[in-house]
Protein backbone atom coordinates (compact mmCIF):
# COMPACT_ATOMS: atom_id res chain seq x y z
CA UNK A 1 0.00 0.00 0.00
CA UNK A 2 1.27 3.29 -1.12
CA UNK A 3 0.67 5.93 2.09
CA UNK A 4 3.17 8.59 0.82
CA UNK A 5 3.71 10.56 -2.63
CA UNK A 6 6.39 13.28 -1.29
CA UNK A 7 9.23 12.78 1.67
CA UNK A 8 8.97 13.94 4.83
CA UNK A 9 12.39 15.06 4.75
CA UNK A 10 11.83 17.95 2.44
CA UNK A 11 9.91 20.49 5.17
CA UNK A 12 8.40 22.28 1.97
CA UNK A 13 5.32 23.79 4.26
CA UNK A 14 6.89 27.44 5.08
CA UNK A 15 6.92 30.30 2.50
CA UNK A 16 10.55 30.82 3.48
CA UNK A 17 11.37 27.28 1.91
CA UNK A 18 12.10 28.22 -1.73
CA UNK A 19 14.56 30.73 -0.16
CA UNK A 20 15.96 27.31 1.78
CA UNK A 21 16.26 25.17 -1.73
CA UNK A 22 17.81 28.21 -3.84
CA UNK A 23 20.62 28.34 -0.70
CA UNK A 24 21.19 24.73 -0.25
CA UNK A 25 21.71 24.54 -4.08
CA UNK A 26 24.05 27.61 -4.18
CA UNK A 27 26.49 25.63 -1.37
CA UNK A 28 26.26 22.19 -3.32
CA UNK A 29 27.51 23.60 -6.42
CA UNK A 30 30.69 25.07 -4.02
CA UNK A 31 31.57 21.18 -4.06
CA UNK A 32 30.35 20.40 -7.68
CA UNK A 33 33.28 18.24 -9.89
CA UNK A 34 34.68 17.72 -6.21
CA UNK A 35 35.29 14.23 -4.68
CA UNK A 36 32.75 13.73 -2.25
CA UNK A 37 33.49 15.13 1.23
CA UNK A 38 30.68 14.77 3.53
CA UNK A 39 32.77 16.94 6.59
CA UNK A 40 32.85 19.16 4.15
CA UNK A 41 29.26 19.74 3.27
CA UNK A 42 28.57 19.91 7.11
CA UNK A 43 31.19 22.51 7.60
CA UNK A 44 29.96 24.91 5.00
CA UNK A 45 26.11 24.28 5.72
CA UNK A 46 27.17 25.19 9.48
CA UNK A 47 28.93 28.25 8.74
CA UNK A 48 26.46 30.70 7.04
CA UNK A 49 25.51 33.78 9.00
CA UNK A 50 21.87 33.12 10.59
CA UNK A 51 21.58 36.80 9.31
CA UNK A 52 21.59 35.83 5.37
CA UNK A 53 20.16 32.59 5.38
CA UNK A 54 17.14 30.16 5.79
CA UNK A 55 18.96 27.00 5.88
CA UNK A 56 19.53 26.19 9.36
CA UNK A 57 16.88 28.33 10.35
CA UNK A 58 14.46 25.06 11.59
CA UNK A 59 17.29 22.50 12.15
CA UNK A 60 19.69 24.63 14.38
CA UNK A 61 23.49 24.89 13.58
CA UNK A 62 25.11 23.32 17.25
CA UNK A 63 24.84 19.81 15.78
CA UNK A 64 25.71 19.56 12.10
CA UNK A 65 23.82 15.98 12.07
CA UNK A 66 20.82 17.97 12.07
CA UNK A 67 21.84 18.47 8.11
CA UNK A 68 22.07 14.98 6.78
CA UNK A 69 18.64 15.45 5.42
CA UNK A 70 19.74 18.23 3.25
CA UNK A 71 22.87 16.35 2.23
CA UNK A 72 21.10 13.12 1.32
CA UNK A 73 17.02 13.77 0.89
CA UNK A 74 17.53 16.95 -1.36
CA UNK A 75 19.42 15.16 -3.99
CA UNK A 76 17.49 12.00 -3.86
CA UNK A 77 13.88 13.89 -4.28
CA UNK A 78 14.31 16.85 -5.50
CA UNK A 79 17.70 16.03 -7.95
CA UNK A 80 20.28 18.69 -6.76
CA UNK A 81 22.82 16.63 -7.64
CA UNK A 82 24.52 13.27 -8.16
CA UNK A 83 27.50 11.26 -7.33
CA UNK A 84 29.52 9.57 -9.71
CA UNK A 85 32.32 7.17 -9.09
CA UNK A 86 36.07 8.22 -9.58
CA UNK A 87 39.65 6.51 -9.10
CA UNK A 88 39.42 9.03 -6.26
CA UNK A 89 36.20 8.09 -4.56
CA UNK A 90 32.33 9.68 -5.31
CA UNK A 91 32.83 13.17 -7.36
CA UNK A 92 30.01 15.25 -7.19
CA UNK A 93 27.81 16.63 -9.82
CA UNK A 94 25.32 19.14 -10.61
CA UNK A 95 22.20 18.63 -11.55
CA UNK A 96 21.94 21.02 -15.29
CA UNK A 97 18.63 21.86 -14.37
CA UNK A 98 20.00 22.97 -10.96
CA UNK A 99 22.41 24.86 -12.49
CA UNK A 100 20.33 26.77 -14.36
CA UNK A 101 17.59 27.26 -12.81
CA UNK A 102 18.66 27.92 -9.23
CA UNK A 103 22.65 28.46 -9.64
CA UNK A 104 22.35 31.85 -11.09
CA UNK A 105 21.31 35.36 -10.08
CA UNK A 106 17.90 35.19 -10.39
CA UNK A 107 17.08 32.04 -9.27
CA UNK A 108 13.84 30.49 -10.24
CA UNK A 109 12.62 27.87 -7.72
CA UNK A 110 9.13 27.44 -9.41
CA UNK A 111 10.73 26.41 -13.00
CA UNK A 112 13.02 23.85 -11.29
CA UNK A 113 10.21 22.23 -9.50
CA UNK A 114 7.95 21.94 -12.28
CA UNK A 115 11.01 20.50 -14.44
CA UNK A 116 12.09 17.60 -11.53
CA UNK A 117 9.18 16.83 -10.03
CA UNK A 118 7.06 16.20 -13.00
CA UNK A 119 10.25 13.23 -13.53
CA UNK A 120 10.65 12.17 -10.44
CA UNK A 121 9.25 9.12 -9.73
CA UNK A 122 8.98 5.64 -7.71
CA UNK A 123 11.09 3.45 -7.29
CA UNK A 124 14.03 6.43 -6.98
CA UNK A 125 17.56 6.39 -5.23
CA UNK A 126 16.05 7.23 -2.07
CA UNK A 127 18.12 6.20 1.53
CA UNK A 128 21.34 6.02 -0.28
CA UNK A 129 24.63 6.62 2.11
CA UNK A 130 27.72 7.40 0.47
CA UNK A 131 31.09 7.16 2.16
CA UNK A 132 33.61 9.97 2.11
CA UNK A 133 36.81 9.90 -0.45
CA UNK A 134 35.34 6.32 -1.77
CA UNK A 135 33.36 4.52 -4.34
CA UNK A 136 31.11 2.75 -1.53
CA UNK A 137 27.61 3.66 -0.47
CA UNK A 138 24.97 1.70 1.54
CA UNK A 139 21.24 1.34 1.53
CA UNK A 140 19.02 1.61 4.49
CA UNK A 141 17.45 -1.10 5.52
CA UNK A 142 13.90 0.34 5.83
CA UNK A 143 14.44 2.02 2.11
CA UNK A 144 15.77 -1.00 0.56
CA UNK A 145 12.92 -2.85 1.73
CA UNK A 146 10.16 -0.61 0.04
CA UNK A 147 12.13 -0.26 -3.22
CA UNK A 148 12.26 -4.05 -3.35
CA UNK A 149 8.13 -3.20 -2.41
CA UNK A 150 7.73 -1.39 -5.60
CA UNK A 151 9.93 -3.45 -7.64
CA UNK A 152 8.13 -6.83 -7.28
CA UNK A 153 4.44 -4.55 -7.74
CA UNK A 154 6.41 -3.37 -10.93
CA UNK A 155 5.85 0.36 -9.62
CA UNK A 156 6.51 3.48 -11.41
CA UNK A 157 4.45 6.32 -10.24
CA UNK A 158 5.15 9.91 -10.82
CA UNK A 159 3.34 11.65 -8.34
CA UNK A 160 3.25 15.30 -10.27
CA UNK A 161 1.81 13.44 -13.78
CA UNK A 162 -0.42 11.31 -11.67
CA UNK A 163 -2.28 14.32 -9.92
CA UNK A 164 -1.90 16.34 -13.40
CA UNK A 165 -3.66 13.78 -14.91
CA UNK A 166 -6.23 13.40 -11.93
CA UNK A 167 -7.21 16.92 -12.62
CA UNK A 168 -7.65 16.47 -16.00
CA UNK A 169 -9.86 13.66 -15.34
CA UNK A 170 -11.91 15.51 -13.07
CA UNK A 171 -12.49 18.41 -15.86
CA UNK A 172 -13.36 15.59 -17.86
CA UNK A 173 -15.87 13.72 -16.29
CA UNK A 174 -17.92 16.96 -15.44
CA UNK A 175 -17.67 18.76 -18.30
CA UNK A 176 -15.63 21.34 -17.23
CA UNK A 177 -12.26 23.22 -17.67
CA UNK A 178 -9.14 21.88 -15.93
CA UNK A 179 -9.13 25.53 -14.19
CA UNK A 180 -11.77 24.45 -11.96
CA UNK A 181 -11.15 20.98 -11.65
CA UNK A 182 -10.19 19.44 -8.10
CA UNK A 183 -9.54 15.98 -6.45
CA UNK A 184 -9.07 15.31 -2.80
CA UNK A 185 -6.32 13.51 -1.32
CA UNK A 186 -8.38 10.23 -0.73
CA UNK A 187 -8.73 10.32 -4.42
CA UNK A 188 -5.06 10.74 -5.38
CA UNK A 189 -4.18 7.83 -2.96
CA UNK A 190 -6.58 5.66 -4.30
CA UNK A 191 -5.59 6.52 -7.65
CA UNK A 192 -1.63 5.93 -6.33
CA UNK A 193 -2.96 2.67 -5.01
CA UNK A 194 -4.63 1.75 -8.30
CA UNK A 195 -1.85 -1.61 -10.23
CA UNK A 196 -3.28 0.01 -13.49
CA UNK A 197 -2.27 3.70 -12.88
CA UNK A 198 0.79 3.00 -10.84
CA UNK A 199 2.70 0.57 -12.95
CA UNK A 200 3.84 3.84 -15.56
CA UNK A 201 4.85 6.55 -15.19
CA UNK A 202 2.82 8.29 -17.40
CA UNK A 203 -0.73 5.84 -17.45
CA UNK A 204 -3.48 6.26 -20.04
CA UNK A 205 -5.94 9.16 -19.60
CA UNK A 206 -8.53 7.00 -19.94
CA UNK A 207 -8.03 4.92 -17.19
CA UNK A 208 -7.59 7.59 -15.17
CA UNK A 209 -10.81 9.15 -15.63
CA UNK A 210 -11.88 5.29 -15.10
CA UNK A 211 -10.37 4.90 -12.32
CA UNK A 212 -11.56 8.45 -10.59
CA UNK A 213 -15.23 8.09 -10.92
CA UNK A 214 -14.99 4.23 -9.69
CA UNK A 215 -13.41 5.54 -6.37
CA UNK A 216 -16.34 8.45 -6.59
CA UNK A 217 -18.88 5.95 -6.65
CA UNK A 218 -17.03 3.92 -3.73
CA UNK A 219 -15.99 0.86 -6.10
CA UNK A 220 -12.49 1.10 -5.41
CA UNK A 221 -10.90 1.31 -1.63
CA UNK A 222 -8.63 3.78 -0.74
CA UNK A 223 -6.05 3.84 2.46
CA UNK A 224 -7.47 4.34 5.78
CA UNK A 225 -4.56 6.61 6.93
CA UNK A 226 -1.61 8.20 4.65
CA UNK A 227 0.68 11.12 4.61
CA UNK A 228 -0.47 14.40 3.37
CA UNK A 229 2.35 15.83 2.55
CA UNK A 230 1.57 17.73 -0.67
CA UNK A 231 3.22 21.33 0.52
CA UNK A 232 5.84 21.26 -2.17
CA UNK A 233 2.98 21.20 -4.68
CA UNK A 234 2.36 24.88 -3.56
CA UNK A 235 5.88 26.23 -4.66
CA UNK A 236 5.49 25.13 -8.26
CA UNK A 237 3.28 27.86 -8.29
CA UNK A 238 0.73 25.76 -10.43
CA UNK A 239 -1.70 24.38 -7.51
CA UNK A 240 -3.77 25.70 -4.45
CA UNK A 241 -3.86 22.89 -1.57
CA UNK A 242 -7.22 23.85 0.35
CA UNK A 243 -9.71 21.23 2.71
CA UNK A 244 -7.54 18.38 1.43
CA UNK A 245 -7.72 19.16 -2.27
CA UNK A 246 -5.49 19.87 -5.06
CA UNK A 247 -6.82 22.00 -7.81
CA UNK A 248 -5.13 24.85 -9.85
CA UNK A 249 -4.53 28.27 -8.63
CA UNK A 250 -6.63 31.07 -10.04
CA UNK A 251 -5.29 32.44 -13.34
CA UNK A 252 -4.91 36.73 -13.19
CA UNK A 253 -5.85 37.31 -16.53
CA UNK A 254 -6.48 35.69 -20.12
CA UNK A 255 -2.58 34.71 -20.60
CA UNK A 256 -2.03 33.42 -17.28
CA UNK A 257 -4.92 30.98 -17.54
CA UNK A 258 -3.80 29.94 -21.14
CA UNK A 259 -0.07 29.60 -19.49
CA UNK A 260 -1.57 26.98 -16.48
CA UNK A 261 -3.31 25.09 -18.96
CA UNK A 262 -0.22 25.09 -21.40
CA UNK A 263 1.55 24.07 -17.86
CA UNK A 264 -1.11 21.25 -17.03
CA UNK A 265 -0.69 19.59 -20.57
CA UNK A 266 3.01 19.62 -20.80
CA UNK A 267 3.10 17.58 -17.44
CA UNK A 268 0.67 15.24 -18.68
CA UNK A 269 2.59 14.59 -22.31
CA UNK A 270 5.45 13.18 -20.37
CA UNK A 271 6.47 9.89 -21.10
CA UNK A 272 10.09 9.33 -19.36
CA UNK A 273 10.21 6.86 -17.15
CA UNK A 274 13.20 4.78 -14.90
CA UNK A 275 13.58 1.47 -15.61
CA UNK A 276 16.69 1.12 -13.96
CA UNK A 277 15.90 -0.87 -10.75
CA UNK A 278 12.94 -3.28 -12.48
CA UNK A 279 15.65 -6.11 -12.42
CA UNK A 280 16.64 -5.60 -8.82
CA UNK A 281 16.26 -8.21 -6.38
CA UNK A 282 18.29 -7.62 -3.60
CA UNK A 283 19.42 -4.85 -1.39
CA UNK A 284 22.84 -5.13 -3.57
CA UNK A 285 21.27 -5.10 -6.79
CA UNK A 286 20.00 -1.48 -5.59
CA UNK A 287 23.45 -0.41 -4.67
CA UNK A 288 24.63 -1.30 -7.96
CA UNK A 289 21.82 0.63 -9.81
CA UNK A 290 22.46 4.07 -7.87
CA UNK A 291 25.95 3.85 -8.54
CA UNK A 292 26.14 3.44 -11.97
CA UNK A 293 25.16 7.00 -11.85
CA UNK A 294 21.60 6.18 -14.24
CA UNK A 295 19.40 7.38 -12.09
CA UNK A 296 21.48 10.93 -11.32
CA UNK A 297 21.58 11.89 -15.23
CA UNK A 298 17.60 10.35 -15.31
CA UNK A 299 16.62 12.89 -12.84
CA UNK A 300 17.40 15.94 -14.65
CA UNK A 301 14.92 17.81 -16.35
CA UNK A 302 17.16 19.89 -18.63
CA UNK A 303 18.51 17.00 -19.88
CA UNK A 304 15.91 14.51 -19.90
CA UNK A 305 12.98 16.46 -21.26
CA UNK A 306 12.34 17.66 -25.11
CA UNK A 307 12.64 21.02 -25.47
CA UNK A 308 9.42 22.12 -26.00
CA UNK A 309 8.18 20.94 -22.79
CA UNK A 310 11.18 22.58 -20.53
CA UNK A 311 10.11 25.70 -22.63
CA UNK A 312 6.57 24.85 -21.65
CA UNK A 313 6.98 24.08 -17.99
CA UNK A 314 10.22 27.55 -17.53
CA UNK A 315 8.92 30.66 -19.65
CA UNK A 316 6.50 32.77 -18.10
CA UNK A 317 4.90 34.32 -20.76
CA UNK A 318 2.27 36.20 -19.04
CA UNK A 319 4.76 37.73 -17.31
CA UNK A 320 6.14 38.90 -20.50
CA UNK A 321 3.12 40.12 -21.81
CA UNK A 322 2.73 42.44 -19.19
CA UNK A 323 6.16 43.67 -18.98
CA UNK A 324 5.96 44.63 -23.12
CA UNK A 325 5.90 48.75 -23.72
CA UNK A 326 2.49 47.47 -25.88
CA UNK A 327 0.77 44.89 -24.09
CA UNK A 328 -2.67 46.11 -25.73
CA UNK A 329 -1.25 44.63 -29.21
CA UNK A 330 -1.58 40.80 -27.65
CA UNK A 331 -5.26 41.55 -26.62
CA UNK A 332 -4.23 40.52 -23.43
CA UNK A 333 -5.67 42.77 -20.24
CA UNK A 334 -3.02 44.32 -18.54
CA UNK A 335 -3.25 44.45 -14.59
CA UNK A 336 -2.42 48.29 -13.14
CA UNK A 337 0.29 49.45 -11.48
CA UNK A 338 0.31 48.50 -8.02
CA UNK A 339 -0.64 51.84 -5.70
CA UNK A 340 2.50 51.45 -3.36
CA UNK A 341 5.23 52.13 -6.02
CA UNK A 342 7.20 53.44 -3.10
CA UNK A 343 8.05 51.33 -0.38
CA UNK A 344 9.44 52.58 2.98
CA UNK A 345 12.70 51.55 4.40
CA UNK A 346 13.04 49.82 7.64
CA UNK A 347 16.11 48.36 9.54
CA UNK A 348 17.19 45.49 8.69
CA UNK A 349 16.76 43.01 11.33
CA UNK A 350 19.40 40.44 12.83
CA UNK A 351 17.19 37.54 10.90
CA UNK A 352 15.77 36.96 7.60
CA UNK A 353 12.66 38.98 7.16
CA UNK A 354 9.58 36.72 6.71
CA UNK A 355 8.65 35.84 3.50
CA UNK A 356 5.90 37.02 1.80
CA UNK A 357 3.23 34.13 0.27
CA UNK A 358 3.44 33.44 -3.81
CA UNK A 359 1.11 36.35 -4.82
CA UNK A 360 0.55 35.75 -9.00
CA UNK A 361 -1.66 38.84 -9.10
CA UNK A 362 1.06 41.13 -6.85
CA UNK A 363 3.64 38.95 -9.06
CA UNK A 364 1.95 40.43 -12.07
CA UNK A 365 1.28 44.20 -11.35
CA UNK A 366 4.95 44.84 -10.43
CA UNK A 367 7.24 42.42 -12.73
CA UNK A 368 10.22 44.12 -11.69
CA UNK A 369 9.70 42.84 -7.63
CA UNK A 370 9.32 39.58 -8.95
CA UNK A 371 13.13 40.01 -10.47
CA UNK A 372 14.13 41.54 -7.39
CA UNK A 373 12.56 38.88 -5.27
CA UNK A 374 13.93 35.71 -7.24
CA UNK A 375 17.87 37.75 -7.08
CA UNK A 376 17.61 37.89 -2.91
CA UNK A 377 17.53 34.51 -3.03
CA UNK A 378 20.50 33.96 -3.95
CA UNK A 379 23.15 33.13 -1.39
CA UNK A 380 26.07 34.79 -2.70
CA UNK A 381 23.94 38.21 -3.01
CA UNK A 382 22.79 37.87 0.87
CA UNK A 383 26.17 37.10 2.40
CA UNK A 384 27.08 40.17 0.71
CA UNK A 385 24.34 42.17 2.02
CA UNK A 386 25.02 40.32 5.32
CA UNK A 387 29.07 41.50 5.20
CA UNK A 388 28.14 45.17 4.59
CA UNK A 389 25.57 45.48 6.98
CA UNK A 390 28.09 44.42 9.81
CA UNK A 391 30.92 46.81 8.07
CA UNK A 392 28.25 49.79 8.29
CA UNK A 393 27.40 48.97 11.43
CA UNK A 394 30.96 49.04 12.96
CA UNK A 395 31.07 52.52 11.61
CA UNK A 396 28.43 53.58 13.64
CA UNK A 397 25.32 53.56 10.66
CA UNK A 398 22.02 51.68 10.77
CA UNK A 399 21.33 49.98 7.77
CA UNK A 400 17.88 50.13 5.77
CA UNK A 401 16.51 48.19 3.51
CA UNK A 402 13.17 48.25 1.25
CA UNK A 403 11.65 46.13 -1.58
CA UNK A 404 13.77 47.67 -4.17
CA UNK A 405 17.06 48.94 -2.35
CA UNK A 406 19.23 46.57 -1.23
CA UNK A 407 20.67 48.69 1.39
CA UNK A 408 20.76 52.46 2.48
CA UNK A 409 22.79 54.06 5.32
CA UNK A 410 23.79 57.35 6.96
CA UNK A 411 27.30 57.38 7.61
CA UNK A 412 27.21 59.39 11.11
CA UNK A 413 28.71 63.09 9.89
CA UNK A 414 29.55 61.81 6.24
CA UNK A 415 26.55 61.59 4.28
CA UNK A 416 24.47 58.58 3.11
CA UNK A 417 24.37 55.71 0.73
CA UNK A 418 22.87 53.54 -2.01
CA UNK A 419 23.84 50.03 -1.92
CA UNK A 420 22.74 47.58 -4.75
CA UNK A 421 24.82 44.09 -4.21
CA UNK A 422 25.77 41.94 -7.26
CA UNK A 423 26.58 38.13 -6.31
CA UNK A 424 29.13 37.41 -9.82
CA UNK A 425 28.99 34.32 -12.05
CA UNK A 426 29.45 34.44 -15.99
CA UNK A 427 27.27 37.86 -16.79
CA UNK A 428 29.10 40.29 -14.36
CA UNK A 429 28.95 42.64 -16.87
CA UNK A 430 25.12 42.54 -16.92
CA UNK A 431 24.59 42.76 -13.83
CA UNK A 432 26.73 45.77 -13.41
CA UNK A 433 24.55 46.81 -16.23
CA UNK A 434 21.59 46.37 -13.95
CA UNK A 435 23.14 47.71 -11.08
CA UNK A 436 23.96 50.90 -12.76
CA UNK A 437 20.44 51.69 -13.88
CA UNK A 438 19.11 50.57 -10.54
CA UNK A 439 21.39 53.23 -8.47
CA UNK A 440 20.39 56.12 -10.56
CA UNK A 441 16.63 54.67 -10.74
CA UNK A 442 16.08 54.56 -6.89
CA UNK A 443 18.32 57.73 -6.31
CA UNK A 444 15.38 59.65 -8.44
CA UNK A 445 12.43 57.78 -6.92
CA UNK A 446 13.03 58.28 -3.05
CA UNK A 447 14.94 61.67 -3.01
CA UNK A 448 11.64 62.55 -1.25
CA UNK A 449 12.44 59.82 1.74
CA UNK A 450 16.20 60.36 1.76
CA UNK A 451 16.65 63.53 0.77
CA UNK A 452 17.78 65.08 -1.77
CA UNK A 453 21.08 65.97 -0.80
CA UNK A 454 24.59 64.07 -1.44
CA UNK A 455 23.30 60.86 -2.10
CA UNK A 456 26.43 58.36 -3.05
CA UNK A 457 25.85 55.60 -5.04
CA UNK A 458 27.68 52.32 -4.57
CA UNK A 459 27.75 48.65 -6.49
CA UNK A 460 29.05 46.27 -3.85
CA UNK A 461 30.61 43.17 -6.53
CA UNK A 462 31.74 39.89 -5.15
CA UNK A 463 35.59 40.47 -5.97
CA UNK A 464 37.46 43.62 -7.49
CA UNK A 465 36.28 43.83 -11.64
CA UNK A 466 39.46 43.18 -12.81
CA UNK A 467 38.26 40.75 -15.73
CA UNK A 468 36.47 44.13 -17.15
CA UNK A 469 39.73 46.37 -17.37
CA UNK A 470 37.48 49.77 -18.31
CA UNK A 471 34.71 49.14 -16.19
CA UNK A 472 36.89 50.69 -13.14
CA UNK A 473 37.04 54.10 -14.89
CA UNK A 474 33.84 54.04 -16.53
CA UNK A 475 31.93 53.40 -13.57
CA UNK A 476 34.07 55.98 -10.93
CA UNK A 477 34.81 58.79 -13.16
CA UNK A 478 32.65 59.34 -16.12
CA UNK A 479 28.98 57.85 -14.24
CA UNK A 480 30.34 58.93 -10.46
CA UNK A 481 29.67 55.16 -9.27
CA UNK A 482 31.37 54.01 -6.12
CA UNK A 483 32.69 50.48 -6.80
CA UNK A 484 33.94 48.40 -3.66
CA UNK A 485 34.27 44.46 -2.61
CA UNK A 486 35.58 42.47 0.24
CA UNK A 487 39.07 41.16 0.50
CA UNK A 488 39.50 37.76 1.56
CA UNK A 489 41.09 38.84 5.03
CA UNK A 490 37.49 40.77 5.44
CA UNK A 491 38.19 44.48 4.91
CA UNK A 492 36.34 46.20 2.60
CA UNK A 493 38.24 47.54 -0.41
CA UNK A 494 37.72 49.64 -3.46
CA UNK A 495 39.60 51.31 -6.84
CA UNK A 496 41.72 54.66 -6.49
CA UNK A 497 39.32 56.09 -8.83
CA UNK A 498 36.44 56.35 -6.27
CA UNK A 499 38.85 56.95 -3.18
CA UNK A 500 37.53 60.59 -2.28
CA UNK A 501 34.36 59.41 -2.09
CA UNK A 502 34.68 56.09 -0.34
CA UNK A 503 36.95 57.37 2.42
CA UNK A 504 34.19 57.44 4.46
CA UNK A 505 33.56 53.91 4.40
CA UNK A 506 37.06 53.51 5.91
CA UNK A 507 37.33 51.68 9.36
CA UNK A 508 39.13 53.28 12.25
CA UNK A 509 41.99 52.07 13.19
């Protein structure tokens, strides 16, 4: 009997958790083409200021056990990453669709879950141990046991496709659109519990619809208890989980309905499936399956999936539409402008703010806080928020912060400024870009809250721009941009060509 579709390792239920995944997959890809060093993941999972980050923030940092989940759950259900054998022991690698989908400024947790979970599937690599600087790994007992379950039922359910298709069925059998179609969690465990459905990955519509109105009608049983555990549905930004149903969430206009239907159908085209483990027998036979490395480069949906349905499942074109100078030519209706355009500052506290719930109409009416939003979450932006709010605050400033400015400060006696962060990677340059057009942007639209004296603007870059050799002067003399980073000792540096300016920013000695 099947009692549970999603792991109770992944704590999905908080709207702080996509800031959690986004983190977690910033520090694996630290160790990524690295032989496997399990100290090592503990060590830099422990380390992270409680300030920037919402990794440790339910599992408490005094005892680095407390992160094995993350370390073996996250790439087993979710698909993070992979080990592969070496002469030198397991080497880590990334997952592609990590790497571009949650590796990068802007990382987009939604995407990435629609991508992985519409693969991932049972039986999977799940209760794998692997041992440090070697080519061994173990199976748990318990997890052996119940893969051996599924391979002798000849199991291979997909969870995400199963429930896609579930809501599908619904729309079907009462004559409906999918956007109003439901099904309640007895009815996706009975369907889950149905040899006919859960024997591919992908079954038959058909029997699906079949299958739903039997259990409707009470012809088929279902399982007197189960685990609910459907919260990372909710971050996919596809579904609404309310009174123990799944349906989809409501569409904002025209082209965000067409977009969840496009979504909807995409999931249900799949037809990947794992056949890797159907000849397993024994606890051994599993070990010999994970490590071949088959089931790491199955669960990638980059890789794995045509084009056309990663394009499908990643692009937000309703987003687009709205963000067009002519949105009126698509026919599409255009939300307004939010009313609060200007946001007031506020102190930054000595913990991650809360997070705000997925909003897809707030999303909508202000496309540029939906940028915004998706680059705080990455890690190597908020350590570097985190790092110059302690260096501001050791010179005696208290450091603000708002939806759309990173960081502002008052330099006691020596006037005030404009921080926007940029985190690196391959398109420095563009995000300099961005950063430049952001200074000047917010400069203009809250003189009125920070007056409109000598306001100094500063981009705060993860190392000195020394790859860009006429960036230094473009930026400091000819647009009057401050440029500084952190050395590797901790003290904050920056170019001779801002100097005068950045003097102030100095420590005393």
């Amino acid at each position: 009997m099947i009692v549970d579709l999603f792991s109770h390792k992944i704590h999905s239920s908080g709207d702080e958790w996509p800031e959690k995944l986004a983190e977690l997959a910033a520090i694996f890809s630290e160790f990524d083409g690295h032989t496997y060093n399990r100290a090592a993941f503990e060590e830099r999972l422990s380390r992270i200021s409680p300030r920037a980050s919402y990794v440790g923030s339910s599992t408490g940092r005094g005892d680095v056990s407390k992160f094995r989940d993350e370390i073996s759950a996250y790439p087993a259900y979710l698909g993070l990453y992979f080990l592969e054998q070496s002469p030198s022991g397991w080497v880590v690698r990334m997952s592609e669709t990590a790497k571009r989908f949650l590796v990068r400024e802007e990382p987009d947790v939604a995407s990435f879950l629609r991508l992985q979970l519409s693969l991932f599937q049972y039986p999977n690599a799940m209760g794998a141990r692997y041992t440090s600087f070697t080519n061994r790994l173990h199976i748990q007992e318990n997890a052996s046991h119940r893969t051996l379950g599924f391979v002798s039922e000849g199991v291979h359910l997909s969870p995400l496709r199963l429930i896609s298709l579930a809501l599908k069925a619904d729309a079907q059998l009462h004559s409906k659109s999918v956007l109003q179609a439901a099904v309640s969690y007895d009815e996706i465990f009975g369907l889950a519990n149905s040899p006919e459905l859960n024997q591919q990955a992908l079954p038959s519509m058909s029997r699906v619809v079949s299958a739903l109105d039997e259990i409707r009608h009470g012809k088929r049983s279902v399982p007197d208890k189960y685990e609910s555990r459907f919260h990372t549905l909710r971050h996919t930004e596809i579904f609404v989980l309310e009174r123990g149903t799944v349906r989809l969430r409501n569409g904002v206009n025209d082209a965000d309905r067409d977009q969840l239907v496009r979504q909807i159908d995409a999931i249900c085209s799949i037809d990947n499936q794992f056949n890797g483990f159907d000849n397993c027998t024994t606890g051994q036979d599993i070990e010999e399956v994970i490590a071949s490395g088959e089931w790491g480069k199955y669960f990638d949906g980059v890789r794995m999936l045509p084009s056309e349905i990663v394009e499908a499942l990643t692009s937000d074109r309703a987003l687009e539409v709205v963000t067009r100078e002519s949105p009126a030519a698509e026919d599409v209706p255009v939300l307004p402008r939010p009313m609060a355009e200007i946001y007031p500052l506020r102190e930054r506290g000595r913990t991650p703010p809360p997070v705000r719930p997925f909003d897809r109409r707030r999303e909508m009416a202000d496309p540029e806080l939906t940028r915004i939003k998706r680059q705080r979450r990455n890690l190597a932006h908020k350590e570097l928020i985190d790092k110059m709010d302690l260096w501001l605050r050791s010179l005696g400033a208290r450091p603000q912060e708002n939806e759309h400015i990173d960081m502002f400060a008052k330099i006691p006696d020596d006037g005030s400024f404009i921080f926007e962060m940029k985190s690196g990677g391959d398109s420095i340059l563009e995000q300099i870009r961005k950063g430049l057009s952001q200074l000047y942007e917010y400069r203009f639209r809250y003189s009125g809250m920070i007056g409109e004296g000598d306001i100094s603007l500063c981009l705060v870059l993860p190392e000195s721009p020394t790859s860009i050799p006429w960036i230094t002067e473009y930026l400091c003399k000819d647009r009057e941009i401050n440029l500084c980073w952190f050395e590797e000792g901790g003290n904050l540096a920056w170019p001779e060509a801002c100097a005068e300016r950045m003097v102030v920013m100095r420590a005393s000695a």
